[in-house]
Protein backbone atom coordinates (compact mmCIF):
# COMPACT_ATOMS: atom_id res chain seq x y z
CA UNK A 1 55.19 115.83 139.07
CA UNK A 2 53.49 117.04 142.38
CA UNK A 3 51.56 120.08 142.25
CA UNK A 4 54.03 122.41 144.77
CA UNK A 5 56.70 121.50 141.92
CA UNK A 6 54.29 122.73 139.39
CA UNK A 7 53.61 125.87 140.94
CA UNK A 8 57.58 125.98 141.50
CA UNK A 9 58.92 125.98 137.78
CA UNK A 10 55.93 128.11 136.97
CA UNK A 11 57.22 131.01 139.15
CA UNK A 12 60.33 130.57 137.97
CA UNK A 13 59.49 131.04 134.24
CA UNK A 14 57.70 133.64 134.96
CA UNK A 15 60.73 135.35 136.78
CA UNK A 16 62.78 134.39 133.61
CA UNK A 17 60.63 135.50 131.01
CA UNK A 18 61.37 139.75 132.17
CA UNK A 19 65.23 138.77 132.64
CA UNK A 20 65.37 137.41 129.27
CA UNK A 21 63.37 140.22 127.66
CA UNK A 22 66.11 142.14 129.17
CA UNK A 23 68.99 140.40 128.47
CA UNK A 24 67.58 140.39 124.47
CA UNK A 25 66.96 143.84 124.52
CA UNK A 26 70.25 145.01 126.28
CA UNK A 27 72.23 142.95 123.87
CA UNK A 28 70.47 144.15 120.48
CA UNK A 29 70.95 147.55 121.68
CA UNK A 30 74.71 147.01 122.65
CA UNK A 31 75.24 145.16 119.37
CA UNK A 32 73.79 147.90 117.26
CA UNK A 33 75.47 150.79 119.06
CA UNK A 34 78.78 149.02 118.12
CA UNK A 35 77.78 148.18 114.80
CA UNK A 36 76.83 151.64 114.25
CA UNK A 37 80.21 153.12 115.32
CA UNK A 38 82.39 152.09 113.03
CA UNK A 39 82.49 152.39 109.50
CA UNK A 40 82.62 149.94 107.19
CA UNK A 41 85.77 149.79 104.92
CA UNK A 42 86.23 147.51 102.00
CA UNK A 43 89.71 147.82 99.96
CA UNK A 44 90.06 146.69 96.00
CA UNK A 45 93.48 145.90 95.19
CA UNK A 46 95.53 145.43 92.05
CA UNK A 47 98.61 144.31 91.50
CA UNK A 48 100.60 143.15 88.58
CA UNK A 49 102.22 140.24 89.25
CA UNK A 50 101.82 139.07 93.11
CA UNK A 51 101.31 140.94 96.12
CA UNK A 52 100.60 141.62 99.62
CA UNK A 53 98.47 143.76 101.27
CA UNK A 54 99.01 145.18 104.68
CA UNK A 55 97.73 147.37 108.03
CA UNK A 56 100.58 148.31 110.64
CA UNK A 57 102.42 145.15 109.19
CA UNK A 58 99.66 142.58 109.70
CA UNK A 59 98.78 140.70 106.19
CA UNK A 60 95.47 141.43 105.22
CA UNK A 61 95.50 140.10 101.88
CA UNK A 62 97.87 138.00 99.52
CA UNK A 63 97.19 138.55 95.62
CA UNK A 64 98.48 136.42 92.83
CA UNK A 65 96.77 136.93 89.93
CA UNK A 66 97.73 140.29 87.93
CA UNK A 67 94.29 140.09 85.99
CA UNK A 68 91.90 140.55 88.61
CA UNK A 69 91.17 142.90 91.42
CA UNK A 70 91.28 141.64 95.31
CA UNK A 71 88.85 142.74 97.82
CA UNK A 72 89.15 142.61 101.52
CA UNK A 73 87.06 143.58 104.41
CA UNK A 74 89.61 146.20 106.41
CA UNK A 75 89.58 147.40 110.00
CA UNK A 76 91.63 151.33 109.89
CA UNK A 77 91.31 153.99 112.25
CA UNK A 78 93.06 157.52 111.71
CA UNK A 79 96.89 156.92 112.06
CA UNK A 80 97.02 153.53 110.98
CA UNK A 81 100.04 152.77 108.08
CA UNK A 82 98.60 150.89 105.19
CA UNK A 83 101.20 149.18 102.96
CA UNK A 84 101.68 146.51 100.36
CA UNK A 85 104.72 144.82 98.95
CA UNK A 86 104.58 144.06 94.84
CA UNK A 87 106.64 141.93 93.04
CA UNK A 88 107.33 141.11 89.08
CA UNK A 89 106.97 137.65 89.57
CA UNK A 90 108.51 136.76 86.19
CA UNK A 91 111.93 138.98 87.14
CA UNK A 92 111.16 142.04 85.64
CA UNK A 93 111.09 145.86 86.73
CA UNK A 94 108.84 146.51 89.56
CA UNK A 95 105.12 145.54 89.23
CA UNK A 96 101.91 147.82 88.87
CA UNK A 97 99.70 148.67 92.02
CA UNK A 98 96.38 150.20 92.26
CA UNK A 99 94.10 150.31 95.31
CA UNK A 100 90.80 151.92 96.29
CA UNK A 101 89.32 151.75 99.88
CA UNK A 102 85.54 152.86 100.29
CA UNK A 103 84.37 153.97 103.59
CA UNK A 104 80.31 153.48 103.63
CA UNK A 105 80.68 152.78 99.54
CA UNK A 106 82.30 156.05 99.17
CA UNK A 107 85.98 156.72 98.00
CA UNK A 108 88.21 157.18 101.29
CA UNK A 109 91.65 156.20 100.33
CA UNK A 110 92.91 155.24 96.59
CA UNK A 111 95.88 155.06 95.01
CA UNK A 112 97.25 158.57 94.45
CA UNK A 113 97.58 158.79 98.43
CA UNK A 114 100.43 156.15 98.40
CA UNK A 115 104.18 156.43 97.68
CA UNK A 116 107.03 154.16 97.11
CA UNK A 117 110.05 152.94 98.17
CA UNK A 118 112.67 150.30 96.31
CA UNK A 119 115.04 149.92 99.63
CA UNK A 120 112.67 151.24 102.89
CA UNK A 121 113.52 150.77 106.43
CA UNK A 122 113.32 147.67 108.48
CA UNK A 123 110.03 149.45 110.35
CA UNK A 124 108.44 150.97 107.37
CA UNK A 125 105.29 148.76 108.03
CA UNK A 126 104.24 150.30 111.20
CA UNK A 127 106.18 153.71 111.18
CA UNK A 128 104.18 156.49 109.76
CA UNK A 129 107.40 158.64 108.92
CA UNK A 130 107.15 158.63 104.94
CA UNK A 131 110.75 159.67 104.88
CA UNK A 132 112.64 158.24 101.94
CA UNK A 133 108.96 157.37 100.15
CA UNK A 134 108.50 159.03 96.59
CA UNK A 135 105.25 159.71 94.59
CA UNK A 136 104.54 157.09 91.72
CA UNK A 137 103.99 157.85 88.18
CA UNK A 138 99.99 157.10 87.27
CA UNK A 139 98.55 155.81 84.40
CA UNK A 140 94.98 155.14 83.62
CA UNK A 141 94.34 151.10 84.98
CA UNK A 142 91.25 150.26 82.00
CA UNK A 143 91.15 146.47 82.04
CA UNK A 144 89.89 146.09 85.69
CA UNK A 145 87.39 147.74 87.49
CA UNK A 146 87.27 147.98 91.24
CA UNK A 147 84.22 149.15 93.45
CA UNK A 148 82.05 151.81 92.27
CA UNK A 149 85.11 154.17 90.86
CA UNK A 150 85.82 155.56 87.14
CA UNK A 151 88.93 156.48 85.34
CA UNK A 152 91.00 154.04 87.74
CA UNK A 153 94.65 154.90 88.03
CA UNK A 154 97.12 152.28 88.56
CA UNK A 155 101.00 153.64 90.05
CA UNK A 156 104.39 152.79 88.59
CA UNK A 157 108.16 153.83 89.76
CA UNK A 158 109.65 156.40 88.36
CA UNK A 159 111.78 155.14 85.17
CA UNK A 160 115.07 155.06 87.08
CA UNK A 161 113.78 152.75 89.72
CA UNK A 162 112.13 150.11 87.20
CA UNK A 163 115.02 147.46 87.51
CA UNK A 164 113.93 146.63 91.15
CA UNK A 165 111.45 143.71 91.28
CA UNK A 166 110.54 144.54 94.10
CA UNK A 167 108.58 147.59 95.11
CA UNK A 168 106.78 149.17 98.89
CA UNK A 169 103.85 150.89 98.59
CA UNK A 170 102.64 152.91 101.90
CA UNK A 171 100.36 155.37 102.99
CA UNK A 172 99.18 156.70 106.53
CA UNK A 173 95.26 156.81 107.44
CA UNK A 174 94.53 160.85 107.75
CA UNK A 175 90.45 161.15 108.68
C-alpha cells in the first residue's frame, strides 16, 4: 500500500471513530428510554383442565396441564380486554381458573377482576362491554403457587352454570 492510501484510510477512521461514538451512544440512549417506558408485565395462569389465554383475541398462551401454573411475558396497555377460554377436558362441569398479572413484580390484575360467561358474544374477545359477564364464585387455590402472591384464589361458575364444559373468562385493563 502507497503512502497517500495510508494517509487516506487513516483520515477516514478517524472521521468514523466520532460517528460511531455517536451512533453507540444515540442508540443506548434510545434503547433505554424505550425500555424504561413500559412496564414489565408477567401473567401466572391456572387452569383446571386445558386452556387458553388471551389479549384483544390474540393467543398468548395455551395451558394443558391442570397441576401447574403457566407464565407468560404480556404486552397490556389501559383498555386492552384480557380473556381466556377453559375447558373440562374429561367432559365435566366447567373447569377452574386463576390468574395473577404483576406489573414491576407487584400485583396489577388477578383473578377477582374477571367474570364469566357460558354462551358470550361472537366479539367478546376484543369488546370491552362486560354485558352478559357474571362474577365467579372463589375459593382458596392451595396446591399451586403463582408469583410472589398468598392466599391464591382460584374462580368457579356459579352452581347453576356447572354443566357447561366450557367456560369465558374476561376482564378489561383499567390503569
Amino acid at each position: 500500500m502507497n503512502g497517500g492510501n495510508k494517509r487516506l484510510i487513516l483520515k477516514y477512521r478517524a472521521m468514523a471513530s466520532p460517528i460511531l461514538v455517536l451512533l453507540i451512544v444515540f442508540g443506548l440512549h434510545h434503547f433505554t428510554f424505550a425500555e424504561d417506558s413500559f412496564p414489565k408485565y408477567q401473567a401466572h395462569v391456572y387452569c383446571d383442565d386445558v386452556g387458553e389465554l388471551f389479549v384483544n383475541g390474540n393467543s398468548v398462551l395455551r395451558m394443558d396441564n391442570w397441576t401447574k401454573p403457566f407464565e407468560v411475558a404480556l404486552e397490556i396497555k389501559k383498555g386492552d380486554v384480557i380473556t381466556a377460554i377453559v375447558k373440562d377436558a374429561q367432559g365435566g362441569p366447567g373447569g377452574a381458573f386463576s390468574i395473577l398479572v404483576l406489573r414491576d413484580d407487584k400485583n396489577f390484575i388477578d383473578i377477582k377482576d374477571f367474570r364469566y360467561a357460558t354462551d358470550p358474544k361472537p366479539d367478546w374477545q376484543t369488546n370491552p362491554s362486560m354485558a352478559g359477564f357474571r362474577w365467579p364464585e372463589f375459593s382458596p387455590l392451595t396446591t399451586i403457587s403463582m408469583g410472589n402472591a398468598k392466599n391464591l384464589q382460584k374462580a368457579w361458575t356459579d352452581p347453576k352454570d356447572r354443566r357447561f364444559g366450557t367456560i369465558y373468562f374476561k376482564t378489561i385493563v383499567r390503569q
